[in-house]
Protein backbone atom coordinates (compact mmCIF):
# COMPACT_ATOMS: atom_id res chain seq x y z
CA UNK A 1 0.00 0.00 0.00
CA UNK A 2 1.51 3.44 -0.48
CA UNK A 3 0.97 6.07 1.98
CA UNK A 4 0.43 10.25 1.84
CA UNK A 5 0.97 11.52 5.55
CA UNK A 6 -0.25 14.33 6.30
CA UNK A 7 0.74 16.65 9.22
CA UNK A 8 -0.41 20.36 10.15
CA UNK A 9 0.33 22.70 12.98
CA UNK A 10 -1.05 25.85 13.85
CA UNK A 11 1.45 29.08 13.70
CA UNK A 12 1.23 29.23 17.20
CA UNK A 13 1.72 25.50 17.87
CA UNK A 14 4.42 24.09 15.90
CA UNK A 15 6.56 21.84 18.19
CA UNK A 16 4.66 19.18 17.87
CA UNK A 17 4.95 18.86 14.10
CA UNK A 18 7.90 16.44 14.41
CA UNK A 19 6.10 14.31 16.79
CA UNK A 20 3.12 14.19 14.47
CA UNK A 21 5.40 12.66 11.41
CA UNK A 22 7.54 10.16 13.47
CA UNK A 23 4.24 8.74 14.97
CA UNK A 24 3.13 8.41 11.19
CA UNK A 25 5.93 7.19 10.06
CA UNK A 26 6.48 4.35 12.90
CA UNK A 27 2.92 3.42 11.78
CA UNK A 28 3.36 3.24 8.19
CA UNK A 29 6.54 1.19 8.54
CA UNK A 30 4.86 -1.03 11.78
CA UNK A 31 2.11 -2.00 8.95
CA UNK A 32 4.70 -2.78 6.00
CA UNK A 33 3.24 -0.15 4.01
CA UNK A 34 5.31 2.28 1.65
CA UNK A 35 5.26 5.82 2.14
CA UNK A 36 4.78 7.79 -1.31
CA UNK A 37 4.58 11.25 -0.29
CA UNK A 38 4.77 13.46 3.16
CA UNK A 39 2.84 16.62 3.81
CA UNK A 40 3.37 19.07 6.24
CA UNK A 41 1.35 22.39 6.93
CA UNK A 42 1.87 25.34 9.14
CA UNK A 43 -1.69 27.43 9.68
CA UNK A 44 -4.71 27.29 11.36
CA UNK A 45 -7.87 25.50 10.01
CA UNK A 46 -8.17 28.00 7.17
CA UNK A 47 -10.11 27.17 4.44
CA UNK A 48 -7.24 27.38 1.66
CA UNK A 49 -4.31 24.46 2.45
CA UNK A 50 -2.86 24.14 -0.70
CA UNK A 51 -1.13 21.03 1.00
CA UNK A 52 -3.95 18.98 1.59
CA UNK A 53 -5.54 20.18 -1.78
CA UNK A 54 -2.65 18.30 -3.50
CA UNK A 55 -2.44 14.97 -1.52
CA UNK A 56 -6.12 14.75 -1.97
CA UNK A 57 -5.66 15.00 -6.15
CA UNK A 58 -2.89 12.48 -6.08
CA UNK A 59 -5.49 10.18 -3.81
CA UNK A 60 -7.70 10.87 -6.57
CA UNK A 61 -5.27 10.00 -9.40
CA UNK A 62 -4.84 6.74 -7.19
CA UNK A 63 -0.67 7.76 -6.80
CA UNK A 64 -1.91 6.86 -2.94
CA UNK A 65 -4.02 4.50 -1.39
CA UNK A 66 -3.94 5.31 2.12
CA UNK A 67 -3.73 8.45 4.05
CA UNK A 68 -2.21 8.54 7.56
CA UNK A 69 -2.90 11.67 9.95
CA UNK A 70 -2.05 12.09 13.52
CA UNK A 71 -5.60 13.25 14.27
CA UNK A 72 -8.72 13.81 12.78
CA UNK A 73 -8.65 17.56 13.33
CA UNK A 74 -5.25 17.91 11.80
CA UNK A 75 -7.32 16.91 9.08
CA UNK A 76 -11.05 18.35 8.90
CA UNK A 77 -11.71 22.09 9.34
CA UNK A 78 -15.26 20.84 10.61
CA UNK A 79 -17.02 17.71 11.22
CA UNK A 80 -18.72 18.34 8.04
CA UNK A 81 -15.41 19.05 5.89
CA UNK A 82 -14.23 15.78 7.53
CA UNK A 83 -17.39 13.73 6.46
CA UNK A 84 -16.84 14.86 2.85
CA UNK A 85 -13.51 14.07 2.56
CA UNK A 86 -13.77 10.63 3.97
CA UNK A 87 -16.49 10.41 1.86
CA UNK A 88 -14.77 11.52 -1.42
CA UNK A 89 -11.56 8.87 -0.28
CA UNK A 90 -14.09 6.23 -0.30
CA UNK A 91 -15.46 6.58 -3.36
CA UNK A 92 -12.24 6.67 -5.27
CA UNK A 93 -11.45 3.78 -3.29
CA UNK A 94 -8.71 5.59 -0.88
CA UNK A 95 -8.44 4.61 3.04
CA UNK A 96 -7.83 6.90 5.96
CA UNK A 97 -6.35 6.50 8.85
CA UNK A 98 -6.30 8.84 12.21
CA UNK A 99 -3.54 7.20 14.83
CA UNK A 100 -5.04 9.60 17.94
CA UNK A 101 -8.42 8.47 17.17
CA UNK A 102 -7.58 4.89 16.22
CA UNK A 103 -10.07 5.71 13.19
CA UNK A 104 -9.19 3.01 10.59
CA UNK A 105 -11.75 3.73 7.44
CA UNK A 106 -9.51 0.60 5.81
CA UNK A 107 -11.28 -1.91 8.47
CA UNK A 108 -14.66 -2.58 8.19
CA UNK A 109 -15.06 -1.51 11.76
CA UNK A 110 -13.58 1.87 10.43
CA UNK A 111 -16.05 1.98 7.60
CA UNK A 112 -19.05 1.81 9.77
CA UNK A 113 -17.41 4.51 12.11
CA UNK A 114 -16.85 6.62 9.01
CA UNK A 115 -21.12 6.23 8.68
CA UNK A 116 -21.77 7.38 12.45
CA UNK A 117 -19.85 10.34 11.64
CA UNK A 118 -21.37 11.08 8.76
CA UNK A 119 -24.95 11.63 10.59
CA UNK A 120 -23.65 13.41 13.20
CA UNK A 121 -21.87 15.93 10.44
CA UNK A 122 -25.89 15.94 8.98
CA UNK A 123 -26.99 16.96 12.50
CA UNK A 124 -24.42 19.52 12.78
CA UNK A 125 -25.59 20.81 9.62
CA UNK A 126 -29.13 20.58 10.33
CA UNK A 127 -28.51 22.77 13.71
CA UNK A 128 -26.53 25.47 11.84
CA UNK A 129 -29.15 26.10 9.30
CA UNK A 130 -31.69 26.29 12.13
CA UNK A 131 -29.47 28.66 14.42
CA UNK A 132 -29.68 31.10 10.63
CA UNK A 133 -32.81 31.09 10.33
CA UNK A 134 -33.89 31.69 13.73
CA UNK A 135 -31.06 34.31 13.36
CA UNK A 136 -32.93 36.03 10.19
CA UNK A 137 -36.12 36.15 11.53
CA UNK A 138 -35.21 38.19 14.91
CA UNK A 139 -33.39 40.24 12.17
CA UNK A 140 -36.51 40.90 10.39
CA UNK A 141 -38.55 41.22 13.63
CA UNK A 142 -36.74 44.16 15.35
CA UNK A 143 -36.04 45.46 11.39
CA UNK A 144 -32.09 45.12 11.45
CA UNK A 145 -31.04 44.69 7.87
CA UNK A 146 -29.41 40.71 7.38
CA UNK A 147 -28.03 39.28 4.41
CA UNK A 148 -25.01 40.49 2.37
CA UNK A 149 -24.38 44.10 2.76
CA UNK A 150 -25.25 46.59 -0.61
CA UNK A 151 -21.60 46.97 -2.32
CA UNK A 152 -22.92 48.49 -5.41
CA UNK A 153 -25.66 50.13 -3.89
CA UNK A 154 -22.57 52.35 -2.42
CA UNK A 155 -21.48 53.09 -5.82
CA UNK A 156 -24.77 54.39 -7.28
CA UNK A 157 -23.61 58.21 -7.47
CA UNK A 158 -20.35 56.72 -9.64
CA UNK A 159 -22.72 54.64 -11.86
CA UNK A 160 -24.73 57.69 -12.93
CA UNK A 161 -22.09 59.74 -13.85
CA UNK A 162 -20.15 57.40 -16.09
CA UNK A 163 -23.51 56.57 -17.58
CA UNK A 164 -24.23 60.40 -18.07
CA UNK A 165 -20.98 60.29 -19.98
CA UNK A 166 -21.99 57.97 -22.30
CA UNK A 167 -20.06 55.04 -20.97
CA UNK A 168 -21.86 51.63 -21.63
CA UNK A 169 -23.26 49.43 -18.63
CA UNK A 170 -20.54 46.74 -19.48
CA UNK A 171 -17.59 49.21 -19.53
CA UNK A 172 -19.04 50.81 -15.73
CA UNK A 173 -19.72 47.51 -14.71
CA UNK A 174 -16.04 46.73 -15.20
CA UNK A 175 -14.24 49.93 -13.97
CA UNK A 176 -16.26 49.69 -10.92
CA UNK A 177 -15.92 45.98 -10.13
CA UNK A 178 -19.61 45.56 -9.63
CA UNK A 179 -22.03 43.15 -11.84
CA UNK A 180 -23.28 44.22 -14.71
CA UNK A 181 -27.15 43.52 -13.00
CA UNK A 182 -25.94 45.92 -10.47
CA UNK A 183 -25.65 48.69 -13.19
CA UNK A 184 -28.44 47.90 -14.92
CA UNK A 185 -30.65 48.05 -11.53
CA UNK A 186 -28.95 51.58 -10.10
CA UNK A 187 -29.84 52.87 -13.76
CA UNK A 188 -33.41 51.72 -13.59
CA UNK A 189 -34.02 53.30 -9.84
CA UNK A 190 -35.37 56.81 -10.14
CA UNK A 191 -33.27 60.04 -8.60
C-alpha cells in the first residue's frame, strides 16, 4: 500500500509537528506499508491548504491508497469538511487512517465509524441552518437589515455619472468591479 501523511500545525503551535510525522511514520513502517509522499502544513484550520488540496488530487489520481494523519482535526476544518472528505476517499477507493483516534476507514469496523460520523456531520448541519434562520427572523422582527451588505448600492452616485458620460453598462460595470445587474438596476431606480 503506499501512503500520503499528512501533518499540520497551527502558527502558534508548531513543536509538535515532528512528533506528528515520526508517529506516522512508525505506523506506516509497523504495517509494512510504503510511504509515497509526506505533507506538512503550518496554519490554522483556514479554508485554503494548498497542502492537503494536492495529496487529496494524487489520492484521486490513485498515486496513494492510504492516508495517515495524527488526528482527525489535523485533518477536517469541521465535522462536516471531515465527512466529505472521507467520503470523497471512499469513493475513489482511498483509506484513511487517524492514529489519535484509532479511526481506521480501511477496516470494516472503520467503515461503519466513518457512517456514524457522517450523521452526526448531517446533525451539525441541520442545527446550523436552524441557528440562521432563527437568526434572520429576529433580524426581520426588530427590522435590522441581514443578508449580504449593498456593495454596489454604495457606488450608485459613480454609476450615474459614467452613464451620463456615455459610458456603456458593461464598460461601468467593469471599472467599478460591480455586476453588470448591479448597473443595470442603479440605472433603472429613479433620482
Amino acid at each position: 500500500m503506499k501512503v500520503g501523511i499528512y501533518a499540520r500545525v497551527s502558527t502558534h503551535d508548531q513543536q509538535t509537528l515532528g512528533l506528528q510525522v515520526k508517529a506516522m511514520r512508525e505506523y506506516v513502517k509497523k504495517r509494512h506499508w510504503t510511504l509515497a509522499r509526506q505533507v506538512t502544513e503550518i496554519g490554522s484550520g483556514a479554508k485554503h491548504r494548498p497542502e492537503r488540496e494536492a495529496l487529496l488530487r494524487a489520492a484521486r489520481r490513485r498515486e496513494i491508497d492510504v492516508i495517515v494523519v495524527w488526528r482527525l482535526d489535523r485533518w477536517g476544518r469541521s465535522l462536516a469538511d471531515l465527512v466529505v472528505t472521507l467520503k470523497e476517499l471512499s469513493d475513489v477507493g482511498v483509506g484513511f487512517v487517524s492514529l489519535n483516534e484509532a479511526l481506521d476507514l480501511t477496516t470494516p469496523s472503520g467503515r461503519a465509524m466513518a457512517g456514524m460520523l457522517a450523521v452526526f456531520a448531517e446533525f451539525e448541519r441541520e442545527i446550523m441552518r436552524e441557528r440562521v434562520r432563527a437568526g434572520i427572523n429576529q433580524a426581520r422582527l426588530e427590522g435590522r437589515p441581514h443578508g449580504r451588505p449593498p456593495s454596489a448600492a454604495l457606488k450608485e452616485k459613480e454609476v450615474r455619472k459614467l452613464h451620463a458620460k456615455g459610458i456603456s453598462q458593461a464598460e461601468i460595470a467593469r471599472h467599478l468591479q460591480i455586476g453588470r445587474t448591479s448597473v443595470r438596476r442603479l440605472l433603472q431606480k429613479p433620482f
